[in-house]
Protein backbone atom coordinates (compact mmCIF):
# COMPACT_ATOMS: atom_id res chain seq x y z
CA UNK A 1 138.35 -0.88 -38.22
CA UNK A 2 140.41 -3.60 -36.34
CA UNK A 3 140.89 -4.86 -39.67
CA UNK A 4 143.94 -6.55 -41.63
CA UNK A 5 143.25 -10.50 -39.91
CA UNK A 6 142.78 -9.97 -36.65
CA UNK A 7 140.87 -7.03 -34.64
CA UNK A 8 143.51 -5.30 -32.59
CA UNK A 9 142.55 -5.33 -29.47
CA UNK A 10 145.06 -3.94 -26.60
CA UNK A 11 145.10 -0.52 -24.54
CA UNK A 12 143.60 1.19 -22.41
CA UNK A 13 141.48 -0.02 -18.06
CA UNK A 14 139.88 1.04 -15.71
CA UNK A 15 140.15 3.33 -12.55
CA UNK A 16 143.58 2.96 -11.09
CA UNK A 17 146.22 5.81 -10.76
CA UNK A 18 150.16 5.05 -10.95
CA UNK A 19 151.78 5.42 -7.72
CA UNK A 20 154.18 8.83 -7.66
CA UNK A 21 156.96 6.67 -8.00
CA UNK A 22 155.91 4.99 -11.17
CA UNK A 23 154.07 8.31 -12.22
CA UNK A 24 157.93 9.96 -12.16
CA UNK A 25 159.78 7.08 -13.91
CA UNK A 26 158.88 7.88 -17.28
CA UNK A 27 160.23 11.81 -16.63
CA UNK A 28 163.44 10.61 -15.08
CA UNK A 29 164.27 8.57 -17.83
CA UNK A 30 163.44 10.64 -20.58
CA UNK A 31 161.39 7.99 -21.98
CA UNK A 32 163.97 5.90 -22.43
CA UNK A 33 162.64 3.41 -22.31
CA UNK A 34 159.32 3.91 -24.60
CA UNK A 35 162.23 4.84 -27.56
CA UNK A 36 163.56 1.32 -26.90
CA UNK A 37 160.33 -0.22 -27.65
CA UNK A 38 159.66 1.71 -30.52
CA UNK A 39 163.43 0.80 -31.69
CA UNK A 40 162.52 -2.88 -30.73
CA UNK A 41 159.60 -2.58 -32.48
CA UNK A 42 161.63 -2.06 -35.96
CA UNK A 43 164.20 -4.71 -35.02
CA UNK A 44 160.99 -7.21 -35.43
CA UNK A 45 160.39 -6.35 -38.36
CA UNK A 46 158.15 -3.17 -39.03
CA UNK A 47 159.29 -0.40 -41.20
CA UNK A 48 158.76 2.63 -38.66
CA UNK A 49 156.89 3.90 -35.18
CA UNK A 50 155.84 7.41 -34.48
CA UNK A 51 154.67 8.03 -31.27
CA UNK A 52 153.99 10.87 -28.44
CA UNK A 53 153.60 10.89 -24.87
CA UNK A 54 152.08 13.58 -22.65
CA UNK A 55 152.19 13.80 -18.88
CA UNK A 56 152.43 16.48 -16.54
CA UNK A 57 156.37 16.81 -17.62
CA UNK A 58 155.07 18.06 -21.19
CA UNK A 59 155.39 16.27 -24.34
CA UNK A 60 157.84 13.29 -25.53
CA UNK A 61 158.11 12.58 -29.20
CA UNK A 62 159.57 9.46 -30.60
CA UNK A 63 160.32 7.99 -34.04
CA UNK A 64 162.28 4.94 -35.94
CA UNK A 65 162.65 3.09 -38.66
CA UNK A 66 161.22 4.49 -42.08
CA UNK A 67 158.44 6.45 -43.19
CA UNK A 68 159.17 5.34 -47.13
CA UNK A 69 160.79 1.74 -48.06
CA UNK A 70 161.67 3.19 -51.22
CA UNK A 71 163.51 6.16 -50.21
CA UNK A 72 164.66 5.63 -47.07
CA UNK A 73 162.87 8.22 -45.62
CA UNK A 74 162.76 8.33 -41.96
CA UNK A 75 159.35 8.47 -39.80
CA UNK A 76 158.50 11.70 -38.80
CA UNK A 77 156.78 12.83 -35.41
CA UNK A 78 153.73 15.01 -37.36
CA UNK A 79 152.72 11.94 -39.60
CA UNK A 80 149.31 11.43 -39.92
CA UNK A 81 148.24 7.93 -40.63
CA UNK A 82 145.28 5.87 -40.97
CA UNK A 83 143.79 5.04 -37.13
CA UNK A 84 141.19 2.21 -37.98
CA UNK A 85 139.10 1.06 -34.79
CA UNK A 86 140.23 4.44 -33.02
CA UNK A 87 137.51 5.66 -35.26
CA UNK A 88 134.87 3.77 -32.60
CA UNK A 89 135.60 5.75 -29.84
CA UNK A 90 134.47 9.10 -32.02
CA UNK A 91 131.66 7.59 -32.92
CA UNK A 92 130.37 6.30 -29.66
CA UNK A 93 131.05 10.12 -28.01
CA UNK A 94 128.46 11.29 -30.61
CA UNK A 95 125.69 8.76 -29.39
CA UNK A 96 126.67 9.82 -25.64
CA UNK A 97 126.23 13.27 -26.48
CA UNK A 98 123.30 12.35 -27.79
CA UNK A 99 121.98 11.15 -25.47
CA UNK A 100 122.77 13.90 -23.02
CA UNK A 101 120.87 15.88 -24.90
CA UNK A 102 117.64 13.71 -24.29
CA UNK A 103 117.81 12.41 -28.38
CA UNK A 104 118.01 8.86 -27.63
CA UNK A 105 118.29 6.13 -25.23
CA UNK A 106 121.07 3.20 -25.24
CA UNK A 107 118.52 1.17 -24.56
CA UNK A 108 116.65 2.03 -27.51
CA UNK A 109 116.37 -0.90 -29.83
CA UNK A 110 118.30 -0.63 -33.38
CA UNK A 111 114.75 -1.32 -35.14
CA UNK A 112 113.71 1.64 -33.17
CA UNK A 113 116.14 3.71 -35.13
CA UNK A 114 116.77 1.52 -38.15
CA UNK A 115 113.53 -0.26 -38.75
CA UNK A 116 114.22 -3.50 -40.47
CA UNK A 117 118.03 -3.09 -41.47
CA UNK A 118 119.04 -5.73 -38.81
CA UNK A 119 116.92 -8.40 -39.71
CA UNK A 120 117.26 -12.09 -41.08
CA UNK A 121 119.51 -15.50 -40.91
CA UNK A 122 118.47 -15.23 -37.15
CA UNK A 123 119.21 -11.37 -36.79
CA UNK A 124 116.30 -9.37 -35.40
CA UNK A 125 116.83 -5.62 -34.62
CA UNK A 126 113.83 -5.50 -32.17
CA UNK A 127 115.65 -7.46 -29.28
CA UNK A 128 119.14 -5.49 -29.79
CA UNK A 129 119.80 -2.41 -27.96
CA UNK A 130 122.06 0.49 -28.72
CA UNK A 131 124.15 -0.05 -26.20
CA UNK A 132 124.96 -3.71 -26.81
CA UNK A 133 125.83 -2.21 -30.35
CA UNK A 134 128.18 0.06 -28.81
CA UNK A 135 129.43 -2.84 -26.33
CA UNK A 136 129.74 -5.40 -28.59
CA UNK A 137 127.72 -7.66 -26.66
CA UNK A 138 124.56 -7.49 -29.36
CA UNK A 139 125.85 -11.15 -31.20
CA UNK A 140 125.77 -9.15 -34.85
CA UNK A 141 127.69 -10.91 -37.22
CA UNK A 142 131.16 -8.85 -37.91
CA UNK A 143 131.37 -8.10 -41.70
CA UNK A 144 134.89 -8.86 -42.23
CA UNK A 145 134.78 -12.30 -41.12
CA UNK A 146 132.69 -12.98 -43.96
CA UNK A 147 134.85 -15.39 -46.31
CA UNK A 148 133.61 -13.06 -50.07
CA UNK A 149 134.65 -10.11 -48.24
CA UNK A 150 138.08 -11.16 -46.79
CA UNK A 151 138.95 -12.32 -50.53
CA UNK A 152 138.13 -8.99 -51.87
CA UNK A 153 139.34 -6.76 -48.94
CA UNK A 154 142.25 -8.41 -47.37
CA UNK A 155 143.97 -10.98 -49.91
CA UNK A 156 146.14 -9.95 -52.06
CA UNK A 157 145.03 -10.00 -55.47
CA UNK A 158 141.50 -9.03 -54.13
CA UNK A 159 142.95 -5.79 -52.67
CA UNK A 160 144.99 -4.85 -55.60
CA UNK A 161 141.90 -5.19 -57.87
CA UNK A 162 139.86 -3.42 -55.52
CA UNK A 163 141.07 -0.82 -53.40
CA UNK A 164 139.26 2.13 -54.87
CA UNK A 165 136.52 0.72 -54.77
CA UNK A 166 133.08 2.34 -52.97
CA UNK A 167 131.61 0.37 -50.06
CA UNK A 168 128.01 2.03 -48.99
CA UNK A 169 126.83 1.04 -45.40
CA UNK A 170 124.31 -0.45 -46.55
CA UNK A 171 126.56 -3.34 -48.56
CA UNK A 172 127.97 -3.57 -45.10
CA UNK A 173 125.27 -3.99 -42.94
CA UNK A 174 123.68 -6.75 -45.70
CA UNK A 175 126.52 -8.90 -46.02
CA UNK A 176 126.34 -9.31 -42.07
CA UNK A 177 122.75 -9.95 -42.40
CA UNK A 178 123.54 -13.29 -44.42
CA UNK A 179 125.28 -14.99 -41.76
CA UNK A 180 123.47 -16.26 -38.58
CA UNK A 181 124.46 -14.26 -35.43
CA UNK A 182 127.10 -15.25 -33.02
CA UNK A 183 125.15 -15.36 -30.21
CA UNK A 184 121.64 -14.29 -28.25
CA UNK A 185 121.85 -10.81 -27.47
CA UNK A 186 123.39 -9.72 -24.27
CA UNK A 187 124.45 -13.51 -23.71
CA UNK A 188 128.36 -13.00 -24.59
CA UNK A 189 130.94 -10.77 -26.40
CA UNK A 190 132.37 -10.49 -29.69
CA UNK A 191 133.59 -7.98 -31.71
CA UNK A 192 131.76 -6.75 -34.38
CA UNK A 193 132.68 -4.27 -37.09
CA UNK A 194 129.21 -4.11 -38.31
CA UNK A 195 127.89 -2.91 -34.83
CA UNK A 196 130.03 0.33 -35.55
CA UNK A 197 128.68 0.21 -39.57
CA UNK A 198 124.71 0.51 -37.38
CA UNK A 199 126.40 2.97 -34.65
CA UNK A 200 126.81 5.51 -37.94
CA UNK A 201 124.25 5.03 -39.51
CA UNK A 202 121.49 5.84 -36.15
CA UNK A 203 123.91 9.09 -36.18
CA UNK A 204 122.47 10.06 -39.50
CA UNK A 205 119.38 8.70 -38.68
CA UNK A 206 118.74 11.20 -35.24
CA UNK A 207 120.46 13.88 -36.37
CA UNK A 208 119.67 14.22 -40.63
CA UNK A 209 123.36 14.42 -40.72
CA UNK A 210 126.30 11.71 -41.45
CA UNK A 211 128.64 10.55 -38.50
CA UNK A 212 131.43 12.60 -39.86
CA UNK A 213 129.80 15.62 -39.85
CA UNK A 214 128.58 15.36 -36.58
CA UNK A 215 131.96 14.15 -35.61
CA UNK A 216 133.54 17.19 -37.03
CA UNK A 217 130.84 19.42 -35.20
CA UNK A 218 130.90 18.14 -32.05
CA UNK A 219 134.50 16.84 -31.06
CA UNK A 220 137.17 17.52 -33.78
CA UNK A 221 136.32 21.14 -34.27
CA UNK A 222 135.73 22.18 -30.55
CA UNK A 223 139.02 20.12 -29.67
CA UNK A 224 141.24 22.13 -33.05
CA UNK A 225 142.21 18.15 -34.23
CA UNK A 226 143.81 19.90 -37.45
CA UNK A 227 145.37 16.66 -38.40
CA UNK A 228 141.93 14.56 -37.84
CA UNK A 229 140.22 13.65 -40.50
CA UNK A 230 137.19 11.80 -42.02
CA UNK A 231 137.90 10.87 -45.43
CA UNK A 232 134.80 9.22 -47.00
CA UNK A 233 135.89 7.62 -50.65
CA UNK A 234 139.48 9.60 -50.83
CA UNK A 235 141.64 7.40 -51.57
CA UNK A 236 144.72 9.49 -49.77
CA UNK A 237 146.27 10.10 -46.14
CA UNK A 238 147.09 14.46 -46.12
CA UNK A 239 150.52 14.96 -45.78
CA UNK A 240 152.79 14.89 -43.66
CA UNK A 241 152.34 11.30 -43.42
CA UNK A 242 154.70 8.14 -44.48
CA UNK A 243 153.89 5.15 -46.27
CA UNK A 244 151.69 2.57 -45.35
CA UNK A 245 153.06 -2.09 -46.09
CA UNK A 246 151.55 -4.81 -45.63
CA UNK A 247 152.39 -8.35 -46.18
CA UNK A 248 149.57 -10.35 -47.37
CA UNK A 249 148.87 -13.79 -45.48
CA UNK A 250 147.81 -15.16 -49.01
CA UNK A 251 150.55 -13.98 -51.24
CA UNK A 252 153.42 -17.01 -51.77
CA UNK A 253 156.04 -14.86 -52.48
CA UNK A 254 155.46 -13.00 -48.92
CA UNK A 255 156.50 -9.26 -50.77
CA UNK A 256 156.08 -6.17 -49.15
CA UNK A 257 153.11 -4.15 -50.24
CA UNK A 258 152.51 -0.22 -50.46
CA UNK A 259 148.70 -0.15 -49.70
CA UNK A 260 149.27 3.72 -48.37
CA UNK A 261 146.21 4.50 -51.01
CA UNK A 262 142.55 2.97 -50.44
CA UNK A 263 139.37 3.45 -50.74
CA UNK A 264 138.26 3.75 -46.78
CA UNK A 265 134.70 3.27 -47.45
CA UNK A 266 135.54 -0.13 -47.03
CA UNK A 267 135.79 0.30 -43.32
CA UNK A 268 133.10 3.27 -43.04
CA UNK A 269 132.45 4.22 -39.66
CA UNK A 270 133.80 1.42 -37.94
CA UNK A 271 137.31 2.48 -38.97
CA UNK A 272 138.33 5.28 -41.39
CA UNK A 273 139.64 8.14 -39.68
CA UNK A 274 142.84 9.41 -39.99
CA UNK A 275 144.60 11.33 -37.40
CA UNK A 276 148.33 11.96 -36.16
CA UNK A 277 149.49 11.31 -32.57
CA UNK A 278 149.41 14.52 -31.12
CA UNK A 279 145.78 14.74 -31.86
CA UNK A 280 145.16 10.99 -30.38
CA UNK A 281 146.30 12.30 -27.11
CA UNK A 282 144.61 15.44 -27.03
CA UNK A 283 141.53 13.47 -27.78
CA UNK A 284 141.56 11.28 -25.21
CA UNK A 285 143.20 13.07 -22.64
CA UNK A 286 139.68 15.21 -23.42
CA UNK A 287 137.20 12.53 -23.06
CA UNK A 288 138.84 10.86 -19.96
CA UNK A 289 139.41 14.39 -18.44
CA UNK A 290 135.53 15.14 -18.61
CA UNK A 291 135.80 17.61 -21.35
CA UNK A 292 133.31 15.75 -24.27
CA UNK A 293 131.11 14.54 -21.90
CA UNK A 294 128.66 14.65 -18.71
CA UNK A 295 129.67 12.83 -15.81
CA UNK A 296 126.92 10.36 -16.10
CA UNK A 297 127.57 9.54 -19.66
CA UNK A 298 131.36 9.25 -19.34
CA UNK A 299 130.58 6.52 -16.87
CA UNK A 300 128.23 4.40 -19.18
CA UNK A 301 131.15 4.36 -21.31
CA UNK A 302 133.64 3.57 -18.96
CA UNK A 303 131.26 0.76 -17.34
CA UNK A 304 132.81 -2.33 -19.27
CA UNK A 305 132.58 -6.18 -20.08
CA UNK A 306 135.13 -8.66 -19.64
CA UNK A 307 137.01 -9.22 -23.25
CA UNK A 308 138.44 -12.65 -23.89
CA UNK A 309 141.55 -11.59 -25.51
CA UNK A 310 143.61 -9.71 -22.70
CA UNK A 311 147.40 -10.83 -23.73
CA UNK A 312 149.77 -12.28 -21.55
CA UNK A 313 146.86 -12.68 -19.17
CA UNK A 314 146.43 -8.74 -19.25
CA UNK A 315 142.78 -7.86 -17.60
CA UNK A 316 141.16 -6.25 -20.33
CA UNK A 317 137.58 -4.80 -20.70
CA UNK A 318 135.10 -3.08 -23.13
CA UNK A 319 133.24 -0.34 -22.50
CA UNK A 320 131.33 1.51 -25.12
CA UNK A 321 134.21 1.95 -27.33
CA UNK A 322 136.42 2.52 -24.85
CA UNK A 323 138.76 -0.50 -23.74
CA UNK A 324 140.33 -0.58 -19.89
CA UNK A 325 143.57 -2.65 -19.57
CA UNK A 326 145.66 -3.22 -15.89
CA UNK A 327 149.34 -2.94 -16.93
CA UNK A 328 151.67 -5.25 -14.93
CA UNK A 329 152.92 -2.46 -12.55
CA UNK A 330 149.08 -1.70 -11.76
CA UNK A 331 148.75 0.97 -14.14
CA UNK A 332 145.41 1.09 -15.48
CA UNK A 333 145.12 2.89 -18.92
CA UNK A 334 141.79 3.52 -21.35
CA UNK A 335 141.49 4.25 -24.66
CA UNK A 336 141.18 1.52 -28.16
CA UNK A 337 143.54 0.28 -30.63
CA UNK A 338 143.11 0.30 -34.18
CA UNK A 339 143.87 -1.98 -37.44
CA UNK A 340 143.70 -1.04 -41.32
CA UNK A 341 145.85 -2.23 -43.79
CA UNK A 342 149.49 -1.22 -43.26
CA UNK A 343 148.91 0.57 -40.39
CA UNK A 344 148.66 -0.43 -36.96
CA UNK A 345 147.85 2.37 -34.19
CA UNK A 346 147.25 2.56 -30.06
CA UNK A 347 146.22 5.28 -28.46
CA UNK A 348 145.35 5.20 -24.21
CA UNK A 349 145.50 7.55 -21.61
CA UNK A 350 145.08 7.50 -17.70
CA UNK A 351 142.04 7.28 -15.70
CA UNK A 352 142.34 11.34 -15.91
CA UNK A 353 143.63 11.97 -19.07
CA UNK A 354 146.55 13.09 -17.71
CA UNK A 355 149.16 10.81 -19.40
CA UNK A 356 148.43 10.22 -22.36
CA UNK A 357 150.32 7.59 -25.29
CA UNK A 358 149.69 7.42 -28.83
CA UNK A 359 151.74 5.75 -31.63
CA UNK A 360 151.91 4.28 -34.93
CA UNK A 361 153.60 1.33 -36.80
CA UNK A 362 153.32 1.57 -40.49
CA UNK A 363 153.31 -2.09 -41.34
CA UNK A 364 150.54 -4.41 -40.29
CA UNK A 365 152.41 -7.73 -40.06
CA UNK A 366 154.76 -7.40 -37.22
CA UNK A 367 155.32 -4.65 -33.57
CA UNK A 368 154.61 -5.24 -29.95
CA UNK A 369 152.12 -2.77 -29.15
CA UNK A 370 151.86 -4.03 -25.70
CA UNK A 371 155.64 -3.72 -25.44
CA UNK A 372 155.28 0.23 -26.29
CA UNK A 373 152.70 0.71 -23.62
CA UNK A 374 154.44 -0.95 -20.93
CA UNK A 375 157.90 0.66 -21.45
CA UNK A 376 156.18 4.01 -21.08
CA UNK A 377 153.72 3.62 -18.07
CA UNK A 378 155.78 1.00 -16.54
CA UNK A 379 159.85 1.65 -17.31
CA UNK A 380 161.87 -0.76 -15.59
């Protein structure tokens, strides 16, 4: 769930193909330079990348660093780890399909769906549609910025007395609904982990079924995503996989933390998933490529808003769970990025799905994700 301090926010634009010339680079190199990034990436500071690239060359698989602090175990190219805010982009295919299939409207309102969940401090789910839900332009309050939360989720002593614990939606949606929302709907853009809390629970709500089962039915089973999963309340990331750190912002003695085991509840359908890279790509190289969806919908969910946030200037937009970003050799790439603790993932792919990037770093306190993506669509 873009979770862990700040919402990670970086990959992916809008309509523009590489030129040949900048479409070969990464093939004549070897993806040489992508490995430096990832090596880079450990030289800062994080324990260990894993990461894959697929283009019309075939696939590049990259690792470094370590998987395990206390063994010295090294990354390894089939780990699965914990995606966070990835998650989003599953969910929002669902309500696309959805509405393909004549089930619902975006511009349904949330009360529509969920009478009288989004309601009070301000919040009224009668003037909020589904697709500024999906958009992030609906002014929700975003559960973890509430202060009781952070304490129990993100700082340290919070997390180490709580980690297994069981978060319902519900809890979720209520502790937003005590804060005043950010803004009018439809007058501005935040992001909101509670829109994506709502987004799974309408899922259950048209369907009689829970997000991850429809999730399962409808994209990870028809795409054979063998290493994507929807854990619910286990506390474990399926092997292989490496260990998950984090350095708490809170904790004096700035230690390193294993936090590989939690209870992902706590992030529910705005974040829990966990997948492996090679399933990433496959995913989105799928949705951009027109396999998950009908024309029409793809393009509601390519049809974004401008994001404040773009780094280093990038031009960066939201579409309905699906983020466009303009690399600096005019590349543009789509897909989302995603935040949990001790694990921080990207995952984009062309305008075609046709090259596709996806990679890991198992610490949440340090990398250069924009670094990764611009040594391997852009290689000097």
């Amino acid at each position: 769930m873009g979770v862990v301090a700040v919402v990670a926010v970086v990959s992916v634009t809008a309509g523009a193909f590489a030129s040949p010339a900048l479409a070969d680079a990464p093939h004549r190199t070897g993806h040489r330079a992508t490995q430096q990034a990832l090596d880079a990436a450990v030289a800062a500071g994080v324990p260990g990348v894993t990461g894959r690239a697929t283009d019309k060359y075939g696939t590049w698989k990259g690792t470094s660093g370590v998987g395990d602090l206390r063994t010295g175990a090294p990354r390894g190219e089939r780990d699965r780890y914990r995606v966070g805010s990835i998650t989003k982009t599953f969910v929002a295919t669902v309500l696309l399909q959805l509405e393909a299939e004549g089930r619902i409207d975006l511009d349904d309102t949330v009360d529509h769906w969920l009478p009288g969940v989004v309601t009070g401090h301000g919040h009224d789910g009668r003037k909020i549609t589904l697709r500024q839900v999906l958009n992030h332009t609906s002014g929700i309050y975003n559960v973890t910025a509430d202060k009781g939360f952070q304490q129990t989720v993100f700082a340290r002593d919070g997390f180490l007395k709580h980690r297994y614990d069981t978060w319902t939606p519900d809890e979720l949606v209520r502790i937003a609904m005590s804060h005043k929302p950010d803004f009018a709907p439809g007058t501005s853009w935040n992001y909101s982990n509670t829109n994506y809390v709502l987004a799974g629970m309408v899922i259950q709500k048209v369907t009689g079924h829970s997000y991850a089962d429809e999730i399962r039915r409808r994209v990870i089973e028809p795409l054979h995503l063998r290493a994507t999963t929807l854990p619910g309340t286990s506390t474990t990331v399926p092997r292989p996989a490496s260990r998950a750190y984090s350095k708490f912002p809170d904790d004096p003695d700035k230690k390193t933390y294993d936090v590989t085991e939690l209870n992902p509840s706590l992030a529910s359908s705005a974040g829990e998933m966990i997948s492996d890279s090679a399933d990433l790509n496959r995913f989105y190289s799928a949705l951009l490529g027109g396999r998950l969806l009908p024309a029409a919908q793809l393009a509601e969910m390519k049809t974004t808003v401008p994001v404040p946030l773009g780094e280093d200037g990038a031009e960066v937009g939201y579409g309905l769970a699906l983020m466009s970003q303009k690399l600096s050799c005019g590349t543009v790439v789509w897909g989302h990025s995603g935040g949990i603790h001790g694990s921080s993932s990207d995952a984009v792919t062309t305008s075609d799905g046709r090259h596709s990037l996806a990679f890991n770093f198992n610490g949440d306190w340090s990398g250069d994700s924009q670094a990764v993506m611009e040594a391997e669509y852009c290689p000097k």
